[in-house]
Protein backbone atom coordinates (compact mmCIF):
# COMPACT_ATOMS: atom_id res chain seq x y z
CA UNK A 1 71.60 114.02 -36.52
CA UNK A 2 70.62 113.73 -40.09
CA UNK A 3 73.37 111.70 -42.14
CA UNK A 4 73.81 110.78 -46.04
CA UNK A 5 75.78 107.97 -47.26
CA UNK A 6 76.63 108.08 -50.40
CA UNK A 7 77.39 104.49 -51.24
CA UNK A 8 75.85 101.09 -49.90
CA UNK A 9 79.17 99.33 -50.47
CA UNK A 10 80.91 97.72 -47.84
CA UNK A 11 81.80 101.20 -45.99
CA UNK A 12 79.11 103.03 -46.86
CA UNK A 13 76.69 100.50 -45.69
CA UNK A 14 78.57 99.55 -42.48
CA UNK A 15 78.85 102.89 -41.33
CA UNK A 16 75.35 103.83 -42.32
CA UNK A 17 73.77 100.76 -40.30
CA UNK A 18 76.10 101.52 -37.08
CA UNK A 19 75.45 105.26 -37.30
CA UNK A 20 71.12 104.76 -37.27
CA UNK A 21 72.04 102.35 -34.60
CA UNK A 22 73.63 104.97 -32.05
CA UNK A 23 70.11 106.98 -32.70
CA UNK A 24 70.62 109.17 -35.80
CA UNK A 25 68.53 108.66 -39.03
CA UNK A 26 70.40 108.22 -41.67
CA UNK A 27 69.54 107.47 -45.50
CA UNK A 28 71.43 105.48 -47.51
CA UNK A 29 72.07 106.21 -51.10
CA UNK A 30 72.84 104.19 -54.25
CA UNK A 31 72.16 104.26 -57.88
CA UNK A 32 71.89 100.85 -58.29
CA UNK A 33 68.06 100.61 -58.15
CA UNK A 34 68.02 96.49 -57.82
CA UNK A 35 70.22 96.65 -54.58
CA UNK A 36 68.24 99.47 -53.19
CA UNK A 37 65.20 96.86 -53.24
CA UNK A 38 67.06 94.29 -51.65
CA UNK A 39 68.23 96.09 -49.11
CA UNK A 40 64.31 97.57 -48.20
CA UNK A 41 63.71 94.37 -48.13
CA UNK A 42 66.22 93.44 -45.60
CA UNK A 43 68.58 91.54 -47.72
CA UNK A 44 72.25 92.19 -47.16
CA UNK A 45 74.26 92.24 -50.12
CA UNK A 46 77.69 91.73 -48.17
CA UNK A 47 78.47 88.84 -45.84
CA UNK A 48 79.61 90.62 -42.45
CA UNK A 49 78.58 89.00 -39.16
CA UNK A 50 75.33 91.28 -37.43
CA UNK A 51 74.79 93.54 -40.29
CA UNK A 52 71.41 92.20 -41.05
CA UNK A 53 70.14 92.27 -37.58
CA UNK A 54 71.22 95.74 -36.79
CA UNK A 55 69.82 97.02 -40.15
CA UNK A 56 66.51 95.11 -39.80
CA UNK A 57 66.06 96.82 -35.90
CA UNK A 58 66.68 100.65 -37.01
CA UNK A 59 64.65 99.77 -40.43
CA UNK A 60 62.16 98.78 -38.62
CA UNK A 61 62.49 102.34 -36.10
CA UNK A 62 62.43 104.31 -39.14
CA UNK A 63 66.24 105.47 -38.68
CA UNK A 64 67.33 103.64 -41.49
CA UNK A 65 65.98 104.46 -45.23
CA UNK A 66 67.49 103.34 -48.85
CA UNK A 67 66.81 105.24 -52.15
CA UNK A 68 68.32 106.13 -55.30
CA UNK A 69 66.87 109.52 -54.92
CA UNK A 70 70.25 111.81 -54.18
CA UNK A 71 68.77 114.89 -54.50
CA UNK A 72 65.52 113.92 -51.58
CA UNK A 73 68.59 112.34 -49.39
CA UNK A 74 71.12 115.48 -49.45
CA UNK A 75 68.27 118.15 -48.81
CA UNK A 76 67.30 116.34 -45.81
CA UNK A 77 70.43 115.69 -43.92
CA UNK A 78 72.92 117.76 -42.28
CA UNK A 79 76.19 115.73 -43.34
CA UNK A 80 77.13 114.04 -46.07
CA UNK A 81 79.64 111.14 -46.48
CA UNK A 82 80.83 110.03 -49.44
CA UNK A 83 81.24 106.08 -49.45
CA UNK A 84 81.65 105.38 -53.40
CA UNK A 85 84.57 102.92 -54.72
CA UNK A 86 88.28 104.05 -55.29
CA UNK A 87 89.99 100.91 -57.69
CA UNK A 88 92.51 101.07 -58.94
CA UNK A 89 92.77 102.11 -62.42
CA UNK A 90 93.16 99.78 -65.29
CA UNK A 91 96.88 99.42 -66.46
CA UNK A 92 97.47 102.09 -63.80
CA UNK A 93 98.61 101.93 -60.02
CA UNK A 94 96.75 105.05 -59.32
CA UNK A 95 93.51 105.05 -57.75
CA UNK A 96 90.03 105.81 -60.13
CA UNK A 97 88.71 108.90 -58.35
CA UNK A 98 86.04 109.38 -61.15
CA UNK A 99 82.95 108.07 -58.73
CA UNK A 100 84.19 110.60 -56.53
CA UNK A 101 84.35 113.40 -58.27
CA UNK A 102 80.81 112.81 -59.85
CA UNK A 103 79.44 113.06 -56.65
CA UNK A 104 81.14 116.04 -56.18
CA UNK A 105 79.75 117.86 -59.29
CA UNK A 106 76.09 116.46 -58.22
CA UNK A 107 75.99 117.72 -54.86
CA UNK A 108 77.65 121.21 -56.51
CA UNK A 109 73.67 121.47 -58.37
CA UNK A 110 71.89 120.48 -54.63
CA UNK A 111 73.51 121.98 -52.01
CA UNK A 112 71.82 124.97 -51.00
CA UNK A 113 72.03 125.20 -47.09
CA UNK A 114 75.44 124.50 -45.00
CA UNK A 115 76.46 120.80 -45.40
CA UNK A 116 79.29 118.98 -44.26
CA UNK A 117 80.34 116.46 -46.46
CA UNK A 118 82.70 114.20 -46.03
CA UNK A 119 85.40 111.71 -47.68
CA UNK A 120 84.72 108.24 -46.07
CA UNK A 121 85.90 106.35 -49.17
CA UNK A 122 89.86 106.00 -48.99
CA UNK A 123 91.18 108.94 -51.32
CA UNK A 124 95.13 109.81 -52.17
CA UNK A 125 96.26 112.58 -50.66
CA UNK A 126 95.27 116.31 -52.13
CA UNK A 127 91.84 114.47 -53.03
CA UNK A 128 90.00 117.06 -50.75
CA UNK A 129 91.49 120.01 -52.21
CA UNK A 130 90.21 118.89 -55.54
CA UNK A 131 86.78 118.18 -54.16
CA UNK A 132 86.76 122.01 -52.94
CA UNK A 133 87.45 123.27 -56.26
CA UNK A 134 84.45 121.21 -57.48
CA UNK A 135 82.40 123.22 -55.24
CA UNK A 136 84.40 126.24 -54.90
CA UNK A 137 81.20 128.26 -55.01
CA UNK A 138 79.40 126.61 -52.71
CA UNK A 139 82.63 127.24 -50.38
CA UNK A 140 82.74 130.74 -51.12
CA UNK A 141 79.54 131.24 -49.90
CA UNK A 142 80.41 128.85 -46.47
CA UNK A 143 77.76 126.36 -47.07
CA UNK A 144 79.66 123.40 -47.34
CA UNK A 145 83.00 122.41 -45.33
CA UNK A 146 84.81 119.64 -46.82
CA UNK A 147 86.31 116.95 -44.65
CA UNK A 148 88.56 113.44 -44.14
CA UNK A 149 86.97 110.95 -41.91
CA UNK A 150 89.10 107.43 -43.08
CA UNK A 151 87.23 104.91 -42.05
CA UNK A 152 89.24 101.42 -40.32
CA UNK A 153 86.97 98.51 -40.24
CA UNK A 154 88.22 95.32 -40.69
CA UNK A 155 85.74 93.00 -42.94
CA UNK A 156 84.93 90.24 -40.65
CA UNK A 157 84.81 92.60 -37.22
CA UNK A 158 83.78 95.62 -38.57
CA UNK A 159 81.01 96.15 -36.93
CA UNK A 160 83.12 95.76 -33.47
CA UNK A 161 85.46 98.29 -34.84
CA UNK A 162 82.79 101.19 -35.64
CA UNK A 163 81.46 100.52 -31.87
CA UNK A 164 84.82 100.54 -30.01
CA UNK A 165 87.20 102.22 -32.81
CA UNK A 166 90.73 102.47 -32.02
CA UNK A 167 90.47 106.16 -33.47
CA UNK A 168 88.51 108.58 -34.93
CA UNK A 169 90.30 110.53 -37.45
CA UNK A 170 89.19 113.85 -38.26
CA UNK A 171 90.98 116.13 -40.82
CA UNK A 172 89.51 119.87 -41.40
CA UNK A 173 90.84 123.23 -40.41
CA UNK A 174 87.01 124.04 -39.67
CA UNK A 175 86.10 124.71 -36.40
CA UNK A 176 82.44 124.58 -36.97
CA UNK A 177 82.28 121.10 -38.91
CA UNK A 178 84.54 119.92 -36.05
CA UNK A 179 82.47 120.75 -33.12
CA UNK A 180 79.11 119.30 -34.98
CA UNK A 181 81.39 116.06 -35.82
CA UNK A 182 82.64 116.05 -32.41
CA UNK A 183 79.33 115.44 -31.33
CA UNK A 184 78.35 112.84 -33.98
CA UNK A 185 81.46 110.69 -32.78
CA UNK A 186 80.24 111.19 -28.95
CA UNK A 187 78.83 107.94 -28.19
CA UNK A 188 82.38 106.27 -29.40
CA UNK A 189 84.71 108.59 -27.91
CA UNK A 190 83.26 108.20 -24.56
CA UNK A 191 83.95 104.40 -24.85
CA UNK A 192 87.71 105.98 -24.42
CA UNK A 193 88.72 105.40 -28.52
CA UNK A 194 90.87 108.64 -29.59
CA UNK A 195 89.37 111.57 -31.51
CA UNK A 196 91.78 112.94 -33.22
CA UNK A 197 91.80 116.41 -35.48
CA UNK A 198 94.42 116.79 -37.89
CA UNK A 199 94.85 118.68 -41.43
CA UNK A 200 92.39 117.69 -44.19
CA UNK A 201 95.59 116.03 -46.06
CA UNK A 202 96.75 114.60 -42.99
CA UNK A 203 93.94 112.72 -42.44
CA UNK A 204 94.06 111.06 -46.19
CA UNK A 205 97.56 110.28 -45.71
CA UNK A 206 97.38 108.58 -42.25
CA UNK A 207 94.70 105.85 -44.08
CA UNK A 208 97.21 105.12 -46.52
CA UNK A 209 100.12 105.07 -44.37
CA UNK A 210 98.42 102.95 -41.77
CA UNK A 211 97.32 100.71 -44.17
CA UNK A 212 100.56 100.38 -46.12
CA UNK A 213 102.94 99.71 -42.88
CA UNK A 214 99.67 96.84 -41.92
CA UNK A 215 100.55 95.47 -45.37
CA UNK A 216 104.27 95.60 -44.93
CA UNK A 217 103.84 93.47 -41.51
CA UNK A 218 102.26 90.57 -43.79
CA UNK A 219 104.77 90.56 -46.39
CA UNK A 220 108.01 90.90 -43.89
CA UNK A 221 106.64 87.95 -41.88
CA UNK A 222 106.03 85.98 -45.08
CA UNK A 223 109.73 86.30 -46.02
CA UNK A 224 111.06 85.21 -43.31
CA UNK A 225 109.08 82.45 -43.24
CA UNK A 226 110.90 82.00 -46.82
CA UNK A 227 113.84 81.36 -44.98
CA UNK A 228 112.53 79.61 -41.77
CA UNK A 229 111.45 76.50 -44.15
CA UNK A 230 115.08 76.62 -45.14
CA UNK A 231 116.55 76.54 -41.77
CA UNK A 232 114.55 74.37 -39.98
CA UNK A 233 113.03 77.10 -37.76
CA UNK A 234 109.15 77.72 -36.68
CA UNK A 235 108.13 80.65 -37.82
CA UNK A 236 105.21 80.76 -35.44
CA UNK A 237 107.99 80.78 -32.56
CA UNK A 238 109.37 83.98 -34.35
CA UNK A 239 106.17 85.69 -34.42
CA UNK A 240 105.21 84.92 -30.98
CA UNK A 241 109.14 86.03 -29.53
CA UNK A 242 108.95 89.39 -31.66
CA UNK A 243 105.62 90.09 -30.99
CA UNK A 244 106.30 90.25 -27.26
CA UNK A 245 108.52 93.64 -27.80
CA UNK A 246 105.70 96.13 -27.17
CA UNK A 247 106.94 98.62 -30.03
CA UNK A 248 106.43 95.70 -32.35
CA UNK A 249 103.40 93.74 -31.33
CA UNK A 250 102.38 89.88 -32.75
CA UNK A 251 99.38 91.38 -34.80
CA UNK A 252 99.94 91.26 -38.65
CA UNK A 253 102.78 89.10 -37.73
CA UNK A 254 101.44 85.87 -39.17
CA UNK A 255 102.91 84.19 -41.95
CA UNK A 256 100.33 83.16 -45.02
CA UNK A 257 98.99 83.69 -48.23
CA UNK A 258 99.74 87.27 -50.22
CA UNK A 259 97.39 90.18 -48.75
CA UNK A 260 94.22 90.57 -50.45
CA UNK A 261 91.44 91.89 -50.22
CA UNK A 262 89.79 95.91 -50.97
CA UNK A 263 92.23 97.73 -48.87
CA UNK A 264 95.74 96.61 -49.07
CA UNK A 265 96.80 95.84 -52.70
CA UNK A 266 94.88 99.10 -53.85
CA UNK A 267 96.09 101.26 -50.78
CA UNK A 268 99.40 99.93 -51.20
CA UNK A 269 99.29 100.73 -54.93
CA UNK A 270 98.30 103.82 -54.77
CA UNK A 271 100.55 105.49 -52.34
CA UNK A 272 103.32 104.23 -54.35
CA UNK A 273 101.71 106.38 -57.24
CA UNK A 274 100.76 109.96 -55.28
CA UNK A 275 104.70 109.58 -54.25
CA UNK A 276 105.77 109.38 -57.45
CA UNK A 277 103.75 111.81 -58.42
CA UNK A 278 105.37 114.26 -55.68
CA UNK A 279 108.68 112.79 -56.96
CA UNK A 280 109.30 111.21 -53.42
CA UNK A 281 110.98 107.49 -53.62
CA UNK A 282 109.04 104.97 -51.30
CA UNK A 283 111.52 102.20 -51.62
CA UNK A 284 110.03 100.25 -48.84
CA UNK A 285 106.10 99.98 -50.12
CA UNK A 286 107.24 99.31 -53.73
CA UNK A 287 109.35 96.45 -51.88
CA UNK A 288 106.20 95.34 -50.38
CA UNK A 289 103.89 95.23 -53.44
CA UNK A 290 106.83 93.71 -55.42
CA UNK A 291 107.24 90.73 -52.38
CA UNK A 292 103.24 90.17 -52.49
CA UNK A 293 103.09 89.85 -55.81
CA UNK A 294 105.58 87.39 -55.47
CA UNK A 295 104.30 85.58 -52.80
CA UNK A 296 101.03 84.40 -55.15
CA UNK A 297 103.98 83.25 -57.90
CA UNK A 298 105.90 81.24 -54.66
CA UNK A 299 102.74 79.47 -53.38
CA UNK A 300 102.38 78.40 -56.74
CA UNK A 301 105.48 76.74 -57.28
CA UNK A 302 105.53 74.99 -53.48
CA UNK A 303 101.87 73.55 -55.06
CA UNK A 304 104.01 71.83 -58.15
CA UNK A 305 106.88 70.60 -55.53
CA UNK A 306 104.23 68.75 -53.42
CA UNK A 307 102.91 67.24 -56.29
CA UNK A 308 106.37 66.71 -58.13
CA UNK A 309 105.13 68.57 -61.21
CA UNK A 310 102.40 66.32 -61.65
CA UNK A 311 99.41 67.95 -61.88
CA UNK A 312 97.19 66.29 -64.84
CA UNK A 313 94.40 65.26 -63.36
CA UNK A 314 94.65 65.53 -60.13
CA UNK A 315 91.89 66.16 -57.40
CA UNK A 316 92.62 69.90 -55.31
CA UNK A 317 90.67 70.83 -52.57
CA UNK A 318 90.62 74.63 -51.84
CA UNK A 319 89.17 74.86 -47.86
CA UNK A 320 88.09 78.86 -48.11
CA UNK A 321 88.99 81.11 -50.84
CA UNK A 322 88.13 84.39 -49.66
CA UNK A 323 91.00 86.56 -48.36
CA UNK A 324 90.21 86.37 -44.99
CA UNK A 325 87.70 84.42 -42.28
CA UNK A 326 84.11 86.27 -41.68
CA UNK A 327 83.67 87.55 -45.23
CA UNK A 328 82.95 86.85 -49.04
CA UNK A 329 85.33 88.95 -50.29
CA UNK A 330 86.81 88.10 -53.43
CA UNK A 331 88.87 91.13 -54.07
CA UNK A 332 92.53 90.05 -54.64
CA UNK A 333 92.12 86.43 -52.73
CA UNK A 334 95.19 84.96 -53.47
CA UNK A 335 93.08 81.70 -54.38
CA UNK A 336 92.20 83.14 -57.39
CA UNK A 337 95.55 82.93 -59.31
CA UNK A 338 95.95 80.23 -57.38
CA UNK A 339 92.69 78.22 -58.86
CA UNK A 340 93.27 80.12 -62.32
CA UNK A 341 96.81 78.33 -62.81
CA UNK A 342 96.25 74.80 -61.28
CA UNK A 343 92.77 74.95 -63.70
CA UNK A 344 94.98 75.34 -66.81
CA UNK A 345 97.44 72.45 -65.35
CA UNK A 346 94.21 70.47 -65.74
CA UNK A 347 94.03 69.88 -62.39
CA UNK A 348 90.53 68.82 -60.78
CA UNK A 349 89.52 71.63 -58.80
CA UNK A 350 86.98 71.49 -55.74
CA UNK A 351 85.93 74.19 -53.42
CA UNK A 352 84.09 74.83 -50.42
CA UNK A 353 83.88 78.01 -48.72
CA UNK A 354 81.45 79.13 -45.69
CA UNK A 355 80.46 82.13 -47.51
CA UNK A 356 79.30 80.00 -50.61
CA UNK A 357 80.04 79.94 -54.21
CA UNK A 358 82.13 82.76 -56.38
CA UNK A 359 81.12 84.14 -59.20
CA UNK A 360 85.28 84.16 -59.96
CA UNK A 361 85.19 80.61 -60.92
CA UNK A 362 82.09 79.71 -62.03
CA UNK A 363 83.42 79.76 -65.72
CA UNK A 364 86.46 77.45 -65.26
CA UNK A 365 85.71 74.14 -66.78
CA UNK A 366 87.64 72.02 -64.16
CA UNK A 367 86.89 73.89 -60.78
CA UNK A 368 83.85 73.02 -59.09
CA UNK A 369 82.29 74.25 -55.77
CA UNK A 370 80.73 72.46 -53.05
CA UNK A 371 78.36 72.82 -49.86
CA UNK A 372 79.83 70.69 -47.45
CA UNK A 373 83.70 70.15 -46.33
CA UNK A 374 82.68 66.67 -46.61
CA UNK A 375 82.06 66.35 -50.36
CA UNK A 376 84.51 68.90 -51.18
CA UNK A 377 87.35 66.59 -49.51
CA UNK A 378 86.46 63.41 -50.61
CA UNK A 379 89.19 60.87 -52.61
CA UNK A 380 91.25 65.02 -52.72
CA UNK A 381 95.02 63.97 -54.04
CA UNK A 382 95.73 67.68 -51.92
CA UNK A 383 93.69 69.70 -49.60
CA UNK A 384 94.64 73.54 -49.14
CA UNK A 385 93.34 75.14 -46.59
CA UNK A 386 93.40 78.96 -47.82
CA UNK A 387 91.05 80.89 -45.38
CA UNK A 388 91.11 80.09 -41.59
CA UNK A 389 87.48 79.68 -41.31
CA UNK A 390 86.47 78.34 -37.90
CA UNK A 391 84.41 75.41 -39.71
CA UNK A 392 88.39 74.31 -40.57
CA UNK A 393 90.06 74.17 -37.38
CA UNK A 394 88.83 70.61 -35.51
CA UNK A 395 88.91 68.59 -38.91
CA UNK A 396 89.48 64.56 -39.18
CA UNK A 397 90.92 64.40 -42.33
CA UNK A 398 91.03 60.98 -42.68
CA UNK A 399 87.51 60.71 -42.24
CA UNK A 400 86.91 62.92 -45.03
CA UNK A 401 89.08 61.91 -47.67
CA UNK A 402 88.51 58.62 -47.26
CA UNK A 403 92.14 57.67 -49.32
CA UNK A 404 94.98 56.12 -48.23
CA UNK A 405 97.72 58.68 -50.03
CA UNK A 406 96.26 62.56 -49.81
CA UNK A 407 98.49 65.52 -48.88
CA UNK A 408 97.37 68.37 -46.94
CA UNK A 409 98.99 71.86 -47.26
CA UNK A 410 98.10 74.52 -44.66
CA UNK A 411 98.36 78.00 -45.60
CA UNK A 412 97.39 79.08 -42.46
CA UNK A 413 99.66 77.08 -40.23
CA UNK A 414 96.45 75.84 -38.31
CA UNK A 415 97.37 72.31 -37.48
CA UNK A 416 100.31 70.49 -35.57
CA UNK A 417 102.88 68.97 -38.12
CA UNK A 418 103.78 66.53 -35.31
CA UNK A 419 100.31 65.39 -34.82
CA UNK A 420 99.46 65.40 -39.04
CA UNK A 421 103.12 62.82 -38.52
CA UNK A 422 101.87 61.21 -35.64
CA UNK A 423 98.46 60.59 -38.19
CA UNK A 424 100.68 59.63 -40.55
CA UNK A 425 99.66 62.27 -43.04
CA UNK A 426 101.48 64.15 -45.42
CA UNK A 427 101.43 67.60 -44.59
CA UNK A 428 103.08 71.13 -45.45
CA UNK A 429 102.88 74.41 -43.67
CA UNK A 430 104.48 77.58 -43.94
CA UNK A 431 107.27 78.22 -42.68
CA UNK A 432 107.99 75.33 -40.37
């Protein structure tokens, strides 16, 4: 089949890659003309493990094709996804639909054949509805159907999770546009993942609600790991006992930093706001985004108890600052407040992250980034370990720091506390 993604961010250029790779051609389409070029060139603009290799092979076969020519990309395919950005809005909770709906009116002056076109991006609920009034015309005359397809990949595995999806999601009342995307999805759903057809609203709402219950997981766990560190109980042991029960499950179900990342603040965020908007009270998600936000605030504060309020000068290693292993992405890393508060303590901040320096910090005076864990760790009064990178997990700390008196704190509960004792090293975890 002939596909358009509208979009080379991180979903629309996943997809887009994966999609050529099962045998379709697909063209890729963004308006930024300087990424474009990078990416004909082969250069990834996102860190995800095996993108570039599967994008240079079905480059290469002529299945793959970038331009910021919309109009060339829409005539020649058959379905088109929309992959643009939904932020949230500035001093708002709801999400910025504008990049959506300006693809909307384009497509509304180049559609002139049947088209299905799709919402990848993650959209509130009713979004579709608004996108067929947009082309309400073109609907009339039944050349476009207009459908939810949520996407569910995890940065870091996402490529995995297109391949052997736990779900397809499909929300239309079209029988036609279901049949042809029944057969686009074929190669997936025979590796036994569940297609699933739903209403067009249904489909919006399950991304949201999936996403918020994954977020309320993190931020249960992380209070009661509040309250393990105050009864001298492991919180790993509680993770592991309730994750047992079937119904429950141990994924999501380990304690840390606040969520970050591009899904879960927004996502959470935003469903909070379409309720309210429907005047329907979600106590338990606005409990969640209140705890998170929280949680950054709390991490904080356990930083100034380690160091007994004294933070003038001293040396802080950050080990990873993305959100999560297998990625660069910055988006709502809960190093970032983090970094931003210890910097105005005056604290001497050092980082070193696989995915290599930020762009976030570049401007603070006292924080400076490194290449190697080595240098990044050396005389440190405090190493954090933020992001469980792999390069993290066999580490001989002493051997590093090369001090007598450093502290480590461990975000990520990766080492033994009785073996950091046994080292005689100072060390902090959560909740344990």
């Amino acid at each position: 089949m002939k596909l358009c993604m509208i979009g080379t961010g991180y979903v629309g250029l996943v997809s887009g890659v994966c999609f050529s790779d099962l045998g379709n051609t697909v063209y890729c389409v963004d308006k930024n003309k300087d990424k474009i070029k990078s990416l004909n060139k082969g250069i990834v603009p996102i860190y995800e493990p095996g993108l570039e290799e599967i994008l240079k092979r079905n480059y290469k076969a002529k299945r793959l094709f970038f331009t910021d020519n919309l109009k060339e990309a829409v005539l020649k395919a058959d379905i088109i996804f929309i992959c643009v950005g939904t932020p949230t809005k500035k001093n708002s909770n709801s999400a910025d639909l504008k990049y959506v709906f300006q693809v909307a009116n384009e497509l509304k002056k180049i559609i002139t054949k049947y088209k299905i076109i799709i919402t990848k991006s993650t959209v509130p609920v009713s979004t579709g509805d608004k996108i067929e009034k947009i082309l309400f015309n073109l609907k009339k005359k039944k050349l476009v159907d207009i459908v939810s397809n949520p996407e569910f990949l995890r940065e870091g595995e996402a490529i995995r999770d297109f391949i052997f999806p736990d779900r397809i999601i499909i929300g239309t009342d079209s029988n036609k546009a279901n049949k042809i995307l029944k057969s686009l999805y074929l190669p997936l759903i025979k590796k036994s993942s569940r297609y699933f057809k739903t209403s067009r609203r249904g489909a919006e709402m399950i991304k949201y609600a999936s996403n918020a219950f994954l977020a309320t997981k993190i931020t249960y766990i992380n209070e009661l790991a509040n309250l393990c560190e105050k009864i001298d109980v492991n919180i790993q042991d509680i993770s592991t006992g309730m994750g047992l029960d079937q119904r429950i499950g141990d994924r999501f179900l380990r304690a840390g930093p606040a969520y970050g990342g591009s899904c879960f603040p927004k996502d959470t965020r935003a469903l909070v706001d379409t309720a309210n908007k429907f005047k329907t009270d979600l106590s338990v998600v606005k409990s969640v985004v209140k705890s998170n936000n929280n949680r950054k605030i709390s991490l904080i504060r356990r930083i100034e108890k380690i160091l007994n309020k004294k933070l003038k000068n001293k040396i802080i290693t950050f080990l990873g600052v993305t959100f999560k292993p297998n990625t660069d992405d910055m988006r709502e890393a809960a190093s970032i407040p983090m970094i931003n508060y210890l910097n105005k303590k005056s604290c001497k901040i050092r980082y070193f992250d696989p995915s290599g320096e930020k762009n976030e910090f570049k401007k603070l005076k006292n924080v400076k980034y490194f290449k190697d864990i080595q240098s990044a760790c050396l005389k440190s009064d405090l190493i954090v370990i933020h992001t469980e990178w792999n390069e993290f997990k066999l580490l001989n700390f002493k051997k590093l720091v090369k001090k007598r008196n450093f502290t480590i704190y461990d975000l990520r509960n990766i080492y033994s506390p009785s073996k950091m004792s046994n080292s005689k090293i100072k060390y902090y975890s959560i909740g344990r």
